[in-house]
C-alpha atoms as a PDB file:
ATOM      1  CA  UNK A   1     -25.371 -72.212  14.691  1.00  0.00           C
ATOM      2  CA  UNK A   2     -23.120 -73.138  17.541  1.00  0.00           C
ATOM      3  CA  UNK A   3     -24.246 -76.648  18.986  1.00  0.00           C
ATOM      4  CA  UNK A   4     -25.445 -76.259  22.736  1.00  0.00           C
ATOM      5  CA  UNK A   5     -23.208 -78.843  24.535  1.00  0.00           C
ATOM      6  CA  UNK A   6     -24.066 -80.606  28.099  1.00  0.00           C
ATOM      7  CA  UNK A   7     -20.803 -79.532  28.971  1.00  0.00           C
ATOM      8  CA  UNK A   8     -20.995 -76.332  27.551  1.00  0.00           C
ATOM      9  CA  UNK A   9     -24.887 -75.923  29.629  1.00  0.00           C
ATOM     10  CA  UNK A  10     -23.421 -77.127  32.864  1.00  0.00           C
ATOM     11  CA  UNK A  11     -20.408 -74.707  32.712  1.00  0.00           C
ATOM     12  CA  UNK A  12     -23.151 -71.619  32.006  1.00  0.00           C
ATOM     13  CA  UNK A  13     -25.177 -72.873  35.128  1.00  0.00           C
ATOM     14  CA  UNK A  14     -22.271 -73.153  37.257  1.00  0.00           C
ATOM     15  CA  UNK A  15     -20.788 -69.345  36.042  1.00  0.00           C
ATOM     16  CA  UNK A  16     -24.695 -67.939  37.458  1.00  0.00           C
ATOM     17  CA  UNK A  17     -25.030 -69.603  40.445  1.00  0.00           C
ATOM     18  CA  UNK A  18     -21.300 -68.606  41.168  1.00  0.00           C
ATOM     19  CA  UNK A  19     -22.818 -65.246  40.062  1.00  0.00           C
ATOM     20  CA  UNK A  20     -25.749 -65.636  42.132  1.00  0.00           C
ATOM     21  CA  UNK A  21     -24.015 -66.421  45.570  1.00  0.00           C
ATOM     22  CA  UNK A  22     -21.648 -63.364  44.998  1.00  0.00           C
ATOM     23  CA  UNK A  23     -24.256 -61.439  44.771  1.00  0.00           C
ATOM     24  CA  UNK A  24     -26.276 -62.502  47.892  1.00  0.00           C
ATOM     25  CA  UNK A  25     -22.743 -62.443  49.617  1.00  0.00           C
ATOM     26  CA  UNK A  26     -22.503 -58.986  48.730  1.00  0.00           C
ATOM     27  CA  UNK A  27     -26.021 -58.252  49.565  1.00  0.00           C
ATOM     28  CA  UNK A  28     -25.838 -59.649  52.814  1.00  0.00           C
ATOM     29  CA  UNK A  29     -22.628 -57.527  53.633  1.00  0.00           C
ATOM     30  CA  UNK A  30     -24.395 -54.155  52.696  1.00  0.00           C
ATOM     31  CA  UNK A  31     -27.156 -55.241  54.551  1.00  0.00           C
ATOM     32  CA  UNK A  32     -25.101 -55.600  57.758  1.00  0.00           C
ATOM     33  CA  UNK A  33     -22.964 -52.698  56.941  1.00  0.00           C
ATOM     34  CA  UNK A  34     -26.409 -50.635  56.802  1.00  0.00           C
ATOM     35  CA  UNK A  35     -27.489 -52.168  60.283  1.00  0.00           C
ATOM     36  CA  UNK A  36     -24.145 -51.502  62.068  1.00  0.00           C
ATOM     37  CA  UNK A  37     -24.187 -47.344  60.676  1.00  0.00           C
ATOM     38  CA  UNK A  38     -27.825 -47.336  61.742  1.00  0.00           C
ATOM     39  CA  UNK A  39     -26.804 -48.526  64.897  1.00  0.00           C
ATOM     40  CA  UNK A  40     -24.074 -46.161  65.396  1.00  0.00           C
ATOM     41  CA  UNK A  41     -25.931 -43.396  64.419  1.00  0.00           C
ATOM     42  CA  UNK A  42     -28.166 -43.770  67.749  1.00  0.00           C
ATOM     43  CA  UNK A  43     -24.716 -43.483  70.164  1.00  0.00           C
ATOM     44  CA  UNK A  44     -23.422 -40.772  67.820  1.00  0.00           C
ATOM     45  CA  UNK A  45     -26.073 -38.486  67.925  1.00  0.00           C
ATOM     46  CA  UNK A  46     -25.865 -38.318  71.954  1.00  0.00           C
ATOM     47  CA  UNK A  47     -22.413 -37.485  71.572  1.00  0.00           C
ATOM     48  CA  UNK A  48     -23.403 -34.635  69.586  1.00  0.00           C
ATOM     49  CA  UNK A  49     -25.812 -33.672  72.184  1.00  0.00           C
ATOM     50  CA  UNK A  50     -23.301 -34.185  75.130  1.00  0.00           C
ATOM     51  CA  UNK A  51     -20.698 -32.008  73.023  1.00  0.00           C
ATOM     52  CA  UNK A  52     -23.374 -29.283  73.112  1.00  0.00           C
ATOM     53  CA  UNK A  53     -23.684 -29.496  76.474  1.00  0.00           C
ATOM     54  CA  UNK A  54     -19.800 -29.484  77.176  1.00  0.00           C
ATOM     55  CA  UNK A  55     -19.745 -26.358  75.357  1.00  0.00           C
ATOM     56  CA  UNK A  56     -22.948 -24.797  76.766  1.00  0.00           C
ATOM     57  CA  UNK A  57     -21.454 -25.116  80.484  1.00  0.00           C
ATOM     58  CA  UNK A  58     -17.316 -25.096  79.774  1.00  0.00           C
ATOM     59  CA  UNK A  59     -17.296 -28.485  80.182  1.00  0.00           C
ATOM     60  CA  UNK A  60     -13.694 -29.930  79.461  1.00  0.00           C
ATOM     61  CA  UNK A  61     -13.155 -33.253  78.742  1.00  0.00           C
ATOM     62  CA  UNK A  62      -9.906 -35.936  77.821  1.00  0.00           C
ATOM     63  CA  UNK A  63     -10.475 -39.239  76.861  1.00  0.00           C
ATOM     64  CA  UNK A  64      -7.219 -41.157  76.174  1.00  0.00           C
ATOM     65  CA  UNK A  65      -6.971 -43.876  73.497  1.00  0.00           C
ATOM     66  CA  UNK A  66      -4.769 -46.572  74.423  1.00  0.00           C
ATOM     67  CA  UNK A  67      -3.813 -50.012  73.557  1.00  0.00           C
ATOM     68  CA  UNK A  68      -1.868 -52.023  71.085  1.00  0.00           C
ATOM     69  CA  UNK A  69      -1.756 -51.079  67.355  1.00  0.00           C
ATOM     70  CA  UNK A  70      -4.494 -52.260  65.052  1.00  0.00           C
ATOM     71  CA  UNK A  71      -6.691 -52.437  68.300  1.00  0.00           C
ATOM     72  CA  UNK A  72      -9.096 -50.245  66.467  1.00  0.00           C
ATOM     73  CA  UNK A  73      -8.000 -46.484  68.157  1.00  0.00           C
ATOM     74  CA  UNK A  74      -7.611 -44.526  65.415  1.00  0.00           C
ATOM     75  CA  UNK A  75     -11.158 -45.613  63.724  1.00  0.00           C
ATOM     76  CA  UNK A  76     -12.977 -45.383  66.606  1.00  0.00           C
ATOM     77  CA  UNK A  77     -11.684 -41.878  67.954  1.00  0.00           C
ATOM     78  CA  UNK A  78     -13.197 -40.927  63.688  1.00  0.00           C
ATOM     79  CA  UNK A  79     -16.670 -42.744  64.757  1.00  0.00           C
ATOM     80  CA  UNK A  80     -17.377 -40.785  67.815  1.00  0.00           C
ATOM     81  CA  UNK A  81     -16.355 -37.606  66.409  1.00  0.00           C
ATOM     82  CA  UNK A  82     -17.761 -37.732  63.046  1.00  0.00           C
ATOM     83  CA  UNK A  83     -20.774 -35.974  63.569  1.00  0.00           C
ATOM     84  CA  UNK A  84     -19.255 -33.473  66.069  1.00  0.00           C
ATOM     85  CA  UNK A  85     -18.493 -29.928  65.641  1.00  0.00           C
ATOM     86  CA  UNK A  86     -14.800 -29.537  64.493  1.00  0.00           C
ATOM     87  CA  UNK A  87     -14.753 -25.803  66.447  1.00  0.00           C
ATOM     88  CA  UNK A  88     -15.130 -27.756  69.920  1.00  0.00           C
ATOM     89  CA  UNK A  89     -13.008 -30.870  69.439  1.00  0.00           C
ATOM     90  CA  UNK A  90      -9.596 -32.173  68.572  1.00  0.00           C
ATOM     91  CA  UNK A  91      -8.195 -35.238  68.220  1.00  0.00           C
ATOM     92  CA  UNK A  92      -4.575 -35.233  69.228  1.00  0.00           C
ATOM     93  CA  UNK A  93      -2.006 -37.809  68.207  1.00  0.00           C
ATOM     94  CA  UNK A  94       1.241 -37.143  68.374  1.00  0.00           C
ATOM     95  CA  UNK A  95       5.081 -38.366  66.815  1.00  0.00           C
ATOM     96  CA  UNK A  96       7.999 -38.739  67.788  1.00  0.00           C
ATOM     97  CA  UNK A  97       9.553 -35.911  70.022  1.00  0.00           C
ATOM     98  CA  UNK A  98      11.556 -33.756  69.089  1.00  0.00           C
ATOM     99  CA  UNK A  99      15.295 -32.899  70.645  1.00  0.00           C
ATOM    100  CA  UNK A 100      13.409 -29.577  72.109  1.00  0.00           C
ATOM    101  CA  UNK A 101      10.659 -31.813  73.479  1.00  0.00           C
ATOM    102  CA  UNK A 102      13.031 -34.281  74.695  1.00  0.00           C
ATOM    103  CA  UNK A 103      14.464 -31.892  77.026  1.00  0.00           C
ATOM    104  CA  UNK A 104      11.238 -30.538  78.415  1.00  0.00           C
ATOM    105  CA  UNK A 105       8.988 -31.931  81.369  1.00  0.00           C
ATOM    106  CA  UNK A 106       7.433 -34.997  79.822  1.00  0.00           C
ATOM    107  CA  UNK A 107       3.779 -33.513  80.190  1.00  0.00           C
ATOM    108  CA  UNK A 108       4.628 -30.983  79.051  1.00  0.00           C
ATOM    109  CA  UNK A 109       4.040 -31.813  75.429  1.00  0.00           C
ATOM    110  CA  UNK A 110       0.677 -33.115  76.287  1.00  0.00           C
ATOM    111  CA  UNK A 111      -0.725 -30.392  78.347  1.00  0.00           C
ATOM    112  CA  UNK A 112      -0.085 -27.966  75.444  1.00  0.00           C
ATOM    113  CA  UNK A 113      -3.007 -30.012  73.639  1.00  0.00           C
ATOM    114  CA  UNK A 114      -5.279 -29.603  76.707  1.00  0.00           C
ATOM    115  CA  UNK A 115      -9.023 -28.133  76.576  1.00  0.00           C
ATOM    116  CA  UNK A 116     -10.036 -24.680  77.319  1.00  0.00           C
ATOM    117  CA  UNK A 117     -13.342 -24.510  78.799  1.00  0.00           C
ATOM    118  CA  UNK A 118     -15.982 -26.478  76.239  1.00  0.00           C
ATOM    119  CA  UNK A 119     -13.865 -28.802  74.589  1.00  0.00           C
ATOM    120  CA  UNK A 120     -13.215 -32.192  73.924  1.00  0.00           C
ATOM    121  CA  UNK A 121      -9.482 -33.800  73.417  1.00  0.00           C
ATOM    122  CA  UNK A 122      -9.307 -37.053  72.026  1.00  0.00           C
ATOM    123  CA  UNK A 123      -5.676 -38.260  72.053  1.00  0.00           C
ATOM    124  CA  UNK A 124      -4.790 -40.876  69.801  1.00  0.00           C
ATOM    125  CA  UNK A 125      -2.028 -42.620  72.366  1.00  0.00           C
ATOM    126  CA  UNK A 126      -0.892 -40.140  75.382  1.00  0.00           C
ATOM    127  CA  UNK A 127       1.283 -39.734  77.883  1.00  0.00           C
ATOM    128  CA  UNK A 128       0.825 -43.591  78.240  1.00  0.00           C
ATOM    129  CA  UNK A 129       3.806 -44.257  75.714  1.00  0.00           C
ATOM    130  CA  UNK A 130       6.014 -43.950  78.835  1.00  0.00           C
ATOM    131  CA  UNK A 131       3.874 -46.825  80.418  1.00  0.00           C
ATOM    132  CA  UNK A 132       4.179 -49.388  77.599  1.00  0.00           C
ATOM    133  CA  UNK A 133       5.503 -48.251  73.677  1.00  0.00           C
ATOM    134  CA  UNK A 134       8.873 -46.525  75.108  1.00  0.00           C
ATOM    135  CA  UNK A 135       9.871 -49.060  77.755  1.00  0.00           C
ATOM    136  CA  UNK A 136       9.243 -51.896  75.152  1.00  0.00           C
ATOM    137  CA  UNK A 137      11.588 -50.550  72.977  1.00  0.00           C
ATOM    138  CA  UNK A 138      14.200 -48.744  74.937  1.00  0.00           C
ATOM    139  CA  UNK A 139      12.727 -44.941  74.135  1.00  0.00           C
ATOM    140  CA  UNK A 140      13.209 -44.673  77.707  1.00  0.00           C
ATOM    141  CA  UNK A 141      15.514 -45.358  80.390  1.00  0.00           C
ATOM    142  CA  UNK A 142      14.392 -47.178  82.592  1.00  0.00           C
ATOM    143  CA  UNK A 143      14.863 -44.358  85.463  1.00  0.00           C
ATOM    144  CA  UNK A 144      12.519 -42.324  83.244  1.00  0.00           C
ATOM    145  CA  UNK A 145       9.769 -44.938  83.381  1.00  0.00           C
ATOM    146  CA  UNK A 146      10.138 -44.608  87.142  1.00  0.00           C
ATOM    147  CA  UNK A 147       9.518 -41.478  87.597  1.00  0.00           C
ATOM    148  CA  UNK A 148       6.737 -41.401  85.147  1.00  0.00           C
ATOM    149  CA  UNK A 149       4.979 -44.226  86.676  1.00  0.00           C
ATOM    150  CA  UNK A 150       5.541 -42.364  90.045  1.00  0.00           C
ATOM    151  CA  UNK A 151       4.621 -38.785  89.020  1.00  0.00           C
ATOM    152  CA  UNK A 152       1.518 -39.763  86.485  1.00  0.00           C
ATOM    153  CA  UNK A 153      -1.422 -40.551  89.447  1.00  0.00           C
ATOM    154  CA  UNK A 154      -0.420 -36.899  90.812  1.00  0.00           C
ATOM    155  CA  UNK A 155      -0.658 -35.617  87.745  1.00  0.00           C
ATOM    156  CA  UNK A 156      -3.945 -37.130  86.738  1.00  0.00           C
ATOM    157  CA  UNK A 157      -5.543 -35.887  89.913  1.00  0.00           C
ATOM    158  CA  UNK A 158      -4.387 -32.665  89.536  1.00  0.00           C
ATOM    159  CA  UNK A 159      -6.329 -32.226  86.377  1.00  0.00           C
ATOM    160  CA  UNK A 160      -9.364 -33.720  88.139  1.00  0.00           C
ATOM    161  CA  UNK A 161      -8.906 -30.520  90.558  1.00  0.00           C
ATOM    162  CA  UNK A 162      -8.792 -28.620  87.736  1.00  0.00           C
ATOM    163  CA  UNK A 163     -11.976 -29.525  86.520  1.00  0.00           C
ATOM    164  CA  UNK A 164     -10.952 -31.962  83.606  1.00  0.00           C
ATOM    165  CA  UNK A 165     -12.920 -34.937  83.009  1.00  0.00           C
ATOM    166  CA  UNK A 166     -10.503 -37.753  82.315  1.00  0.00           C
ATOM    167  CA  UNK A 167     -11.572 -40.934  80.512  1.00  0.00           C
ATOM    168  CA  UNK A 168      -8.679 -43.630  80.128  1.00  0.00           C
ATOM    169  CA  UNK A 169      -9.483 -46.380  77.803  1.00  0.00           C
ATOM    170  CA  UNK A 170      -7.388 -49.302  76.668  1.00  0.00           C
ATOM    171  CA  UNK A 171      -9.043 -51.031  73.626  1.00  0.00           C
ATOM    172  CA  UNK A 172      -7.617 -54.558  74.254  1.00  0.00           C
ATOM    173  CA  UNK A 173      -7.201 -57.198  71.327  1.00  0.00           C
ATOM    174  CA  UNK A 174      -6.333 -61.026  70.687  1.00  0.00           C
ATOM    175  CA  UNK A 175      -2.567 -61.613  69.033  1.00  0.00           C
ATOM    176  CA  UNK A 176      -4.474 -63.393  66.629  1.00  0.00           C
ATOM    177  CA  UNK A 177      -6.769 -60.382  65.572  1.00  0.00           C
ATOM    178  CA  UNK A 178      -3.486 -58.192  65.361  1.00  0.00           C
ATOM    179  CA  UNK A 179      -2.078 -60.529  63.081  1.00  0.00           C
ATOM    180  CA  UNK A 180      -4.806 -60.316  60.886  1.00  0.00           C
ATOM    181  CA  UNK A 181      -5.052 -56.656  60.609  1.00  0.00           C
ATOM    182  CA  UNK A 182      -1.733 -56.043  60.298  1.00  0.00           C
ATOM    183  CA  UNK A 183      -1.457 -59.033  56.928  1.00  0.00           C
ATOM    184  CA  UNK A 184      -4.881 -56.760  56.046  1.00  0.00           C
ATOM    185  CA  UNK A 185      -2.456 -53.767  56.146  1.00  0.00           C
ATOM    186  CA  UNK A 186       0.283 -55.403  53.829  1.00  0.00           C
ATOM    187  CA  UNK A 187      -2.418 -55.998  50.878  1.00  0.00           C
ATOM    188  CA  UNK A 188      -4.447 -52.865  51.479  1.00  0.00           C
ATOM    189  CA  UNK A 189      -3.260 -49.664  49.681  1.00  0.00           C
ATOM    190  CA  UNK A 190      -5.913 -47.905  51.618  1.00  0.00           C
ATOM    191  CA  UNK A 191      -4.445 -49.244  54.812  1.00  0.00           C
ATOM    192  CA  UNK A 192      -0.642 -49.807  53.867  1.00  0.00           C
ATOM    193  CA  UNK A 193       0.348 -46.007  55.411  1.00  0.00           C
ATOM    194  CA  UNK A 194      -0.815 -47.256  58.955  1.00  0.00           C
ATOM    195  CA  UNK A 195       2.117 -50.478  58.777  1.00  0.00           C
ATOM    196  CA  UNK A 196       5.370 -49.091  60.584  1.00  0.00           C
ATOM    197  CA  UNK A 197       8.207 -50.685  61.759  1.00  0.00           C
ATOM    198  CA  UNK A 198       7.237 -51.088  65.651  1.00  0.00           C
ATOM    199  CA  UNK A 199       3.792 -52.739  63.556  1.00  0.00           C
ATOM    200  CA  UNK A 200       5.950 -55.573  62.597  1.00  0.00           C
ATOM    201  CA  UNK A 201       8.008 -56.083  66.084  1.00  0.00           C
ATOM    202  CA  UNK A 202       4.597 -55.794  67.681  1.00  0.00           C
ATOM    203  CA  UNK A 203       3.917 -59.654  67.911  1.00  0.00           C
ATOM    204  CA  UNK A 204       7.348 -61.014  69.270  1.00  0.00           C
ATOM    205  CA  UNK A 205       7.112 -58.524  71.726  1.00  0.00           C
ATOM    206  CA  UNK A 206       3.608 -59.557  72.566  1.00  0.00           C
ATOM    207  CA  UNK A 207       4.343 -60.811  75.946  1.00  0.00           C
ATOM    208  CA  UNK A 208       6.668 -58.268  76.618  1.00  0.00           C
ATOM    209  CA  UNK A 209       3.836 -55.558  76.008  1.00  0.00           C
ATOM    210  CA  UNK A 210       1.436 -57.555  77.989  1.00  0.00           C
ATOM    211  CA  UNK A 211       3.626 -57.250  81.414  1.00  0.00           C
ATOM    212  CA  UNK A 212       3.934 -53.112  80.811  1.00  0.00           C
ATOM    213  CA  UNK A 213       0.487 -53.475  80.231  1.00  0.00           C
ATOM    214  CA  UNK A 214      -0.855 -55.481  83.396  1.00  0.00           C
ATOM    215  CA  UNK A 215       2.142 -53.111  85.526  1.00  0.00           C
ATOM    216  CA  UNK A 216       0.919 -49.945  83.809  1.00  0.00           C
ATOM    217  CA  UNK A 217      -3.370 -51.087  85.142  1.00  0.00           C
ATOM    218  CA  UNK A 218      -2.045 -52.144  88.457  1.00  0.00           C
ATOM    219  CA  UNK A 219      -0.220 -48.980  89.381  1.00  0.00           C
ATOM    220  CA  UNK A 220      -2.107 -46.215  87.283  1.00  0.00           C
ATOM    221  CA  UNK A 221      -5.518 -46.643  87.927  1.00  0.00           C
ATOM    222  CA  UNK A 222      -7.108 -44.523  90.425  1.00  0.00           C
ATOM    223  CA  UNK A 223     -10.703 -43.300  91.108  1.00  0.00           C
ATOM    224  CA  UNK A 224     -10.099 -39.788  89.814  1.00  0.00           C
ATOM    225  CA  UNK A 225      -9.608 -41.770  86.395  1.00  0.00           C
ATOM    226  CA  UNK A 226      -9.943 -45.570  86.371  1.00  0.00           C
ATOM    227  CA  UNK A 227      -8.724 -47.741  83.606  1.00  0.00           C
ATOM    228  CA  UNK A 228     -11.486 -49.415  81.189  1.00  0.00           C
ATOM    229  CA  UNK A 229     -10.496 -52.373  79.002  1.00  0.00           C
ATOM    230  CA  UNK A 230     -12.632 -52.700  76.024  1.00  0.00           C
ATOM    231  CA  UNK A 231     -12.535 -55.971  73.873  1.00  0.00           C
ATOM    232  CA  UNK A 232     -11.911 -54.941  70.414  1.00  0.00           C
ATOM    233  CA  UNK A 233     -11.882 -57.795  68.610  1.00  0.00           C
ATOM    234  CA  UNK A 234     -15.592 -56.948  67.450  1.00  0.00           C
ATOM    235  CA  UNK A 235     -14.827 -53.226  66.107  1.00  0.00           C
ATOM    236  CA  UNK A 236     -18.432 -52.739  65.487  1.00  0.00           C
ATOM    237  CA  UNK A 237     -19.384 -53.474  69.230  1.00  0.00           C
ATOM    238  CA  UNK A 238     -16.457 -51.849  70.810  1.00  0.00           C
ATOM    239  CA  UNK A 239     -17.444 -48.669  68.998  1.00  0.00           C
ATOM    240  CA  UNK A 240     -20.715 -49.064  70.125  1.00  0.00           C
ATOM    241  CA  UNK A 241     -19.488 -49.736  74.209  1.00  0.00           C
ATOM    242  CA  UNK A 242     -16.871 -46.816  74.124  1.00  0.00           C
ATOM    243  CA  UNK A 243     -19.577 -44.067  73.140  1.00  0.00           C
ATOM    244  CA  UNK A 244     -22.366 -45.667  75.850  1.00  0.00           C
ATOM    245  CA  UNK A 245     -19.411 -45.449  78.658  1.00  0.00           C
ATOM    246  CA  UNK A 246     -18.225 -42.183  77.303  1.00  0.00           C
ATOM    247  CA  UNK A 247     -21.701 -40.814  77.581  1.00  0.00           C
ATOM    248  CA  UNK A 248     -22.477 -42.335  81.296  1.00  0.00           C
ATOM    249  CA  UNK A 249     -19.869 -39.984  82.598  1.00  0.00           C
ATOM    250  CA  UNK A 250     -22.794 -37.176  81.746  1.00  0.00           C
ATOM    251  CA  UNK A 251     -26.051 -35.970  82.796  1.00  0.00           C
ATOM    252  CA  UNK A 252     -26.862 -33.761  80.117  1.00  0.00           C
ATOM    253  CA  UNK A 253     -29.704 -31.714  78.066  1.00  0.00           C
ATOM    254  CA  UNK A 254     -32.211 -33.997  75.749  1.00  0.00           C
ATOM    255  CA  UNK A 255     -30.503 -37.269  77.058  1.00  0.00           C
ATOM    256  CA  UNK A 256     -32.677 -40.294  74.955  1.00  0.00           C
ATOM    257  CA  UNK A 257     -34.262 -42.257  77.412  1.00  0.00           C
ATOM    258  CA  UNK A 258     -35.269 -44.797  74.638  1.00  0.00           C
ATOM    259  CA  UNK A 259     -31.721 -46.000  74.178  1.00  0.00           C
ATOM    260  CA  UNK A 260     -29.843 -48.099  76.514  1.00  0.00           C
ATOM    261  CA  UNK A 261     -26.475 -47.013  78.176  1.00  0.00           C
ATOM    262  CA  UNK A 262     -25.658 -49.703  80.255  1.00  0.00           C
ATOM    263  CA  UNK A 263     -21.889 -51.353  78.988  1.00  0.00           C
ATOM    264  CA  UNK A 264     -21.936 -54.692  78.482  1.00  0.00           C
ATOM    265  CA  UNK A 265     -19.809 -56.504  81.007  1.00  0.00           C
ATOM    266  CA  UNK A 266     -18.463 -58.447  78.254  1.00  0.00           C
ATOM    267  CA  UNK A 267     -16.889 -56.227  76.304  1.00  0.00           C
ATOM    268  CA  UNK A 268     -16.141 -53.256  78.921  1.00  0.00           C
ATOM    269  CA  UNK A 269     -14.214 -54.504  81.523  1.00  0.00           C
ATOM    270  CA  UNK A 270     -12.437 -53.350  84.738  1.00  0.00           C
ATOM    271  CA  UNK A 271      -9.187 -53.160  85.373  1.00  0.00           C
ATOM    272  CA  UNK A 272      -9.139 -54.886  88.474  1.00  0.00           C
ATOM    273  CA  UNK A 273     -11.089 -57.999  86.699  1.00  0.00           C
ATOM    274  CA  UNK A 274      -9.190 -57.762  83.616  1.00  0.00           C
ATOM    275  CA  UNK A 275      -5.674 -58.567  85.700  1.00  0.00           C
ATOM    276  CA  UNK A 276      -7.230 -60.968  87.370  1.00  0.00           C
ATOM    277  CA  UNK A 277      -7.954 -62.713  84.331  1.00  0.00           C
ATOM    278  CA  UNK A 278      -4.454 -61.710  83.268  1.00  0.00           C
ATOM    279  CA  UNK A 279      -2.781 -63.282  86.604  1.00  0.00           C
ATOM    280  CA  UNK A 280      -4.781 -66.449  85.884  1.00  0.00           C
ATOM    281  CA  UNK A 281      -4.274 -66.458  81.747  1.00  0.00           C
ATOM    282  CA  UNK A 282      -1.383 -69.012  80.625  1.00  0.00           C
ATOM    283  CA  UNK A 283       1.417 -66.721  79.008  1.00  0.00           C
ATOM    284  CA  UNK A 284       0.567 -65.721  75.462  1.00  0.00           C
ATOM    285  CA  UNK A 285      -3.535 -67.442  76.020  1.00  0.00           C
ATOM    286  CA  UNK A 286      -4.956 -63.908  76.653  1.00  0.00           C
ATOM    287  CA  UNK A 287      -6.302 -60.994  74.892  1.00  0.00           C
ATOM    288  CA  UNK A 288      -4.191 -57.637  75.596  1.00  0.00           C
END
């Protein structure tokens, strides 16, 4: 029989309580994982509801995802529409143009993508590449980016006249969250596909993307469609403030008066407060 050392015993009770505290770790994670889909769930069956009542009264509606990558767009844009019928909805996100597109109006790629009467467009990055990506890195000249950040106001309110609902949103996030994401990106083979060149530029250009940025708030927000910067660092509570302000935009059918819709001012912010806090941020300090 093998002799039962003190060594030996110690070593066993250290391998379960290692076991143990993985497994409360792990518990603990489900646990919160369960909360935050509960949670969720509330915000995304209103959006349900208002998609019903987009389509019930040709309704159309444009939200625009913007920001920097790994800000969160492309999983958010999947949490609000994940319950919603795929016949009324599209989510838009579109490469690099081609030579055909490059000669064409440069709306005119967009508008092809816009809704008929009942639908929703999500666009995954928009016309908004002329404010900040293409500048940046020399896509543009910078006599294009002129007339772009000229024309674009017009062109907003001209869909307004039309009858388009236009939501602009700019998910901001710290350099330090970026950096994180991105390194999660490198290791993740789930992830890896999302990691592109301009990924790895992306933070030595930070400050250069953070003057397009505060240029593209200043001169492109209007009331037809305002700007709204929402803090992303929390993906879980952006999520949950980007359906609530979403949703305000509508009075419609079976609207839950048990749930609260009010954005919290920490998270959604305006774009005149959020350059503020930009003009008064040391260079590099402050979320974008």
């Amino acid at each position: 029989m093998e002799q039962i050392t003190l060594d030996s015993l110690q070593q066993e009770i250290e391998m379960l309580r290692n076991q143990l505290q993985d497994f409360h770790e792990q518990n603990a994670e489900a646990l919160k994982m369960y909360k935050e889909m509960k949670e969720l769930e509330v915000y995304q069956a209103e959006m349900v509801k208002l998609q019903k009542h987009i389509e019930n009264n040709g309704k159309k509606l444009v939200v625009v995802f913007e920001g920097r990558d790994a800000a969160g767009k492309g999983s958010l844009i999947g949490t609000i529409s994940r319950y919603m019928n795929p016949k009324h909805y599209r989510i838009v996100a579109l490469g690099k143009p081609t030579e055909e597109q490059k000669t064409q109006w440069y709306f005119q790629k967009y508008v092809e993508h816009f809704p008929s009467a009942g639908q929703i467009i999500l666009f995954d990055r928009s016309w908004y590449n002329r404010a900040m990506v293409e500048p940046v890195f020399g896509f543009c000249t910078p006599q294009e980016y002129e007339i772009f950040m000229n024309d674009v106001t017009g062109f907003e309110r001209s869909l307004s006249r039309q009858g388009i609902v236009l939501i602009k949103l700019y998910l901001s996030v710290k350099k330090s969250v970026q950096a994180v994401r991105f390194e999660q990106r490198k290791t993740d083979p789930l992830r890896k596909w999302k990691l592109s060149e301009v990924d790895l530029q992306a933070q030595g250009l930070w400050e250069e993307f953070s003057k397009m940025k505060y240029e593209m708030l200043d001169k492109t927000n209007h009331p037809d469609a305002p700007w709204y910067v929402i803090r992303s660092n929390d993906k879980h509570q952006a999520r949950i403030e980007a359906m609530k302000l979403i949703l305000s935009h509508f009075a419609y059918e079976e609207k839950n008066g048990n749930v609260s819709f009010e954005c919290n001012p920490k998270i959604v912010i305006p774009s005149s407060k959020e350059m503020i806090m930009m003009r008064k941020a040391k260079p590099g300090s402050y979320t974008s």
